[in-house]
Protein backbone atom coordinates (compact mmCIF):
# COMPACT_ATOMS: atom_id res chain seq x y z
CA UNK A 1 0.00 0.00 0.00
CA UNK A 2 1.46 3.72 -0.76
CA UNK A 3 1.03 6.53 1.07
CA UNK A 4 -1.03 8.27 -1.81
CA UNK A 5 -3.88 5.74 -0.80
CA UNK A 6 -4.30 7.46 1.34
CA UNK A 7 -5.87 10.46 -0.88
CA UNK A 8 -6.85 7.66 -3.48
CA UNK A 9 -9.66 5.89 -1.57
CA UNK A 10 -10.93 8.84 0.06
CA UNK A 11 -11.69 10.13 -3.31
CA UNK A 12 -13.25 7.01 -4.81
CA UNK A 13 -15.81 7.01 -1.76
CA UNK A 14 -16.15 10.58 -2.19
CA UNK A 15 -17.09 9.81 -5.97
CA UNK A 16 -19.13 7.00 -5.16
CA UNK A 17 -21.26 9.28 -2.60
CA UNK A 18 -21.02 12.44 -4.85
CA UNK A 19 -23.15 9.52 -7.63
CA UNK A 20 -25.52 8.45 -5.31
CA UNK A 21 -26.37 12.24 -4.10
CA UNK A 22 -26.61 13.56 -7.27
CA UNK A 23 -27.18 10.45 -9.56
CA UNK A 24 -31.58 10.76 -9.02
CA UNK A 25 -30.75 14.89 -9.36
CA UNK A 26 -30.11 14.17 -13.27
CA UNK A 27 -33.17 14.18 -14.95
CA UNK A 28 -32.19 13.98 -18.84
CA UNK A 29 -30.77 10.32 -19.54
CA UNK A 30 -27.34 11.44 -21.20
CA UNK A 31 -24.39 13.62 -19.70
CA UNK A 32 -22.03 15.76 -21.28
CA UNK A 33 -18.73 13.98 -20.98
CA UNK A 34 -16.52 17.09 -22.74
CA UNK A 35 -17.25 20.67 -23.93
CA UNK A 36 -15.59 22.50 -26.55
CA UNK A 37 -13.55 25.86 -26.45
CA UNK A 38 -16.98 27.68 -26.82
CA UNK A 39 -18.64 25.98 -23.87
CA UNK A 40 -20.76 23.31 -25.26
CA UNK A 41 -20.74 20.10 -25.12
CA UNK A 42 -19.05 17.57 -27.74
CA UNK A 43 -20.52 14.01 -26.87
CA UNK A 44 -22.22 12.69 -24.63
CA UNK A 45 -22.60 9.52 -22.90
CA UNK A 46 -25.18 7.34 -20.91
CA UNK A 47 -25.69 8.99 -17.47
CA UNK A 48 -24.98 5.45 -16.22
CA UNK A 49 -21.62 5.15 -17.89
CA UNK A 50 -21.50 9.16 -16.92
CA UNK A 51 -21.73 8.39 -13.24
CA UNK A 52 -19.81 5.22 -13.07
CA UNK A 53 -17.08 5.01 -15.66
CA UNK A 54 -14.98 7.93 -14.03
CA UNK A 55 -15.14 5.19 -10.81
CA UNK A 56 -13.97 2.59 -12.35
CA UNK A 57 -11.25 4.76 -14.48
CA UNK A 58 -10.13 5.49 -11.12
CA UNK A 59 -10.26 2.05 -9.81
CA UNK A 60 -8.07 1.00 -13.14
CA UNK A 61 -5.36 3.76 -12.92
CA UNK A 62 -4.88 2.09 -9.55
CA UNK A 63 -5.31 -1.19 -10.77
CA UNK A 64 -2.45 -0.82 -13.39
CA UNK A 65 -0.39 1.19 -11.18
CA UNK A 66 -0.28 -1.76 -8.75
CA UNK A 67 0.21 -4.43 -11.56
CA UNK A 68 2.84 -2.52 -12.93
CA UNK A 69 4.72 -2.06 -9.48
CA UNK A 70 4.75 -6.07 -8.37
CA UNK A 71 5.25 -7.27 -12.27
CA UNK A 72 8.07 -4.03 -13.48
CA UNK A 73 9.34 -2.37 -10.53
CA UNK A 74 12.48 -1.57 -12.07
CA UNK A 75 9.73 1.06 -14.68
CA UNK A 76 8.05 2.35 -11.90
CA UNK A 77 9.21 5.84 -11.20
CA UNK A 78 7.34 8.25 -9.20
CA UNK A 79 4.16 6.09 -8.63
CA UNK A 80 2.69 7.53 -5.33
CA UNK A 81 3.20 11.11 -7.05
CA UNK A 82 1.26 9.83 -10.17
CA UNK A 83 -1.47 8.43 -7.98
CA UNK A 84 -1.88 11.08 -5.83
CA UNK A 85 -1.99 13.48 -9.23
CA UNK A 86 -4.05 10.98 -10.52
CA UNK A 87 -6.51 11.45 -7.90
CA UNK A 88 -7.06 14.76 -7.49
CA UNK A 89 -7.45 14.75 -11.55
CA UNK A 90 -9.97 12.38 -11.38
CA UNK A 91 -12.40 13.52 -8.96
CA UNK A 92 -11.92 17.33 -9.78
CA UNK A 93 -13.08 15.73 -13.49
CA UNK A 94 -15.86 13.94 -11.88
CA UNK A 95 -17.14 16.68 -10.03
CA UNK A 96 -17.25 19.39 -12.96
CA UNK A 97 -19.18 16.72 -14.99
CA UNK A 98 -21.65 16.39 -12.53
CA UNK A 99 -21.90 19.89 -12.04
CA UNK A 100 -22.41 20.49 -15.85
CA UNK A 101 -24.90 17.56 -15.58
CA UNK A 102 -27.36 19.10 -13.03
CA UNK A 103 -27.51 22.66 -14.07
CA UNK A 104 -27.86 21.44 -17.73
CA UNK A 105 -30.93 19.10 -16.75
C-alpha cells in the first residue's frame, strides 16, 4: 500500500457518494462527458456510464499502477506522485461533470 492511498480511496468514496447524491438529481438520460472551447458540449454519454465510468477509471489507474509495481518495478518511477496526481485529476473531473450535468438538466 502507498502513502497516496491514502488520498486515493478517500476520493473514490467521495465519488461514489457524490453519484448516489446527485445520480436521481439528473433528470435527462445522457451527460455531457466534454465541452468544446466555446462551452458546449461535444458528446455525450449514458448517465450510467456518466456516473460510473470515471469510478472505475479510477479504480483502473490504480489497478495498473499496482500491476505494474509487483510485475516491473524496475519502470516504476514516481508512482505515489502519479497516484496522488491521478486522484485529485480524477475527482476534480468527476465533479465538474456532474456539475455540468445538473444545471444542464
Amino acid at each position: 500500500m502507498l502513502n497516496a492511498d491514502l488520498a486515493f480511496w478517500p476520493s473514490v468514496v467521495f465519488m461514489v457518494a457524490c453519484n448516489l447524491h446527485f445520480g436521481p438529481r439528473i433528470e435527462s438520460d445522457g451527460i455531457a462527458m466534454q465541452s468544446g472551447l466555446d462551452g458546449r458540449p461535444t458528446w455525450y454519454s449514458s448517465k450510467v456510464i456518466g456516473l460510473w465510468g470515471m469510478v472505475g477509471f479510477a479504480l483502473a489507474v490504480r489497478l495498473f499502477i499496482w500491476v505494474a509495481s509487483i510485475y516491473v518495478p524496475a519502470k516504476v518511477h514516481g508512482a505515489e506522485a502519479g497516484l496522488l496526481m491521478a486522484s485529485v485529476v480524477i475527482v476534480a473531473s468527476h465533479v465538474f461533470i456532474l456539475r455540468e450535468a445538473i444545471r444542464g438538466s
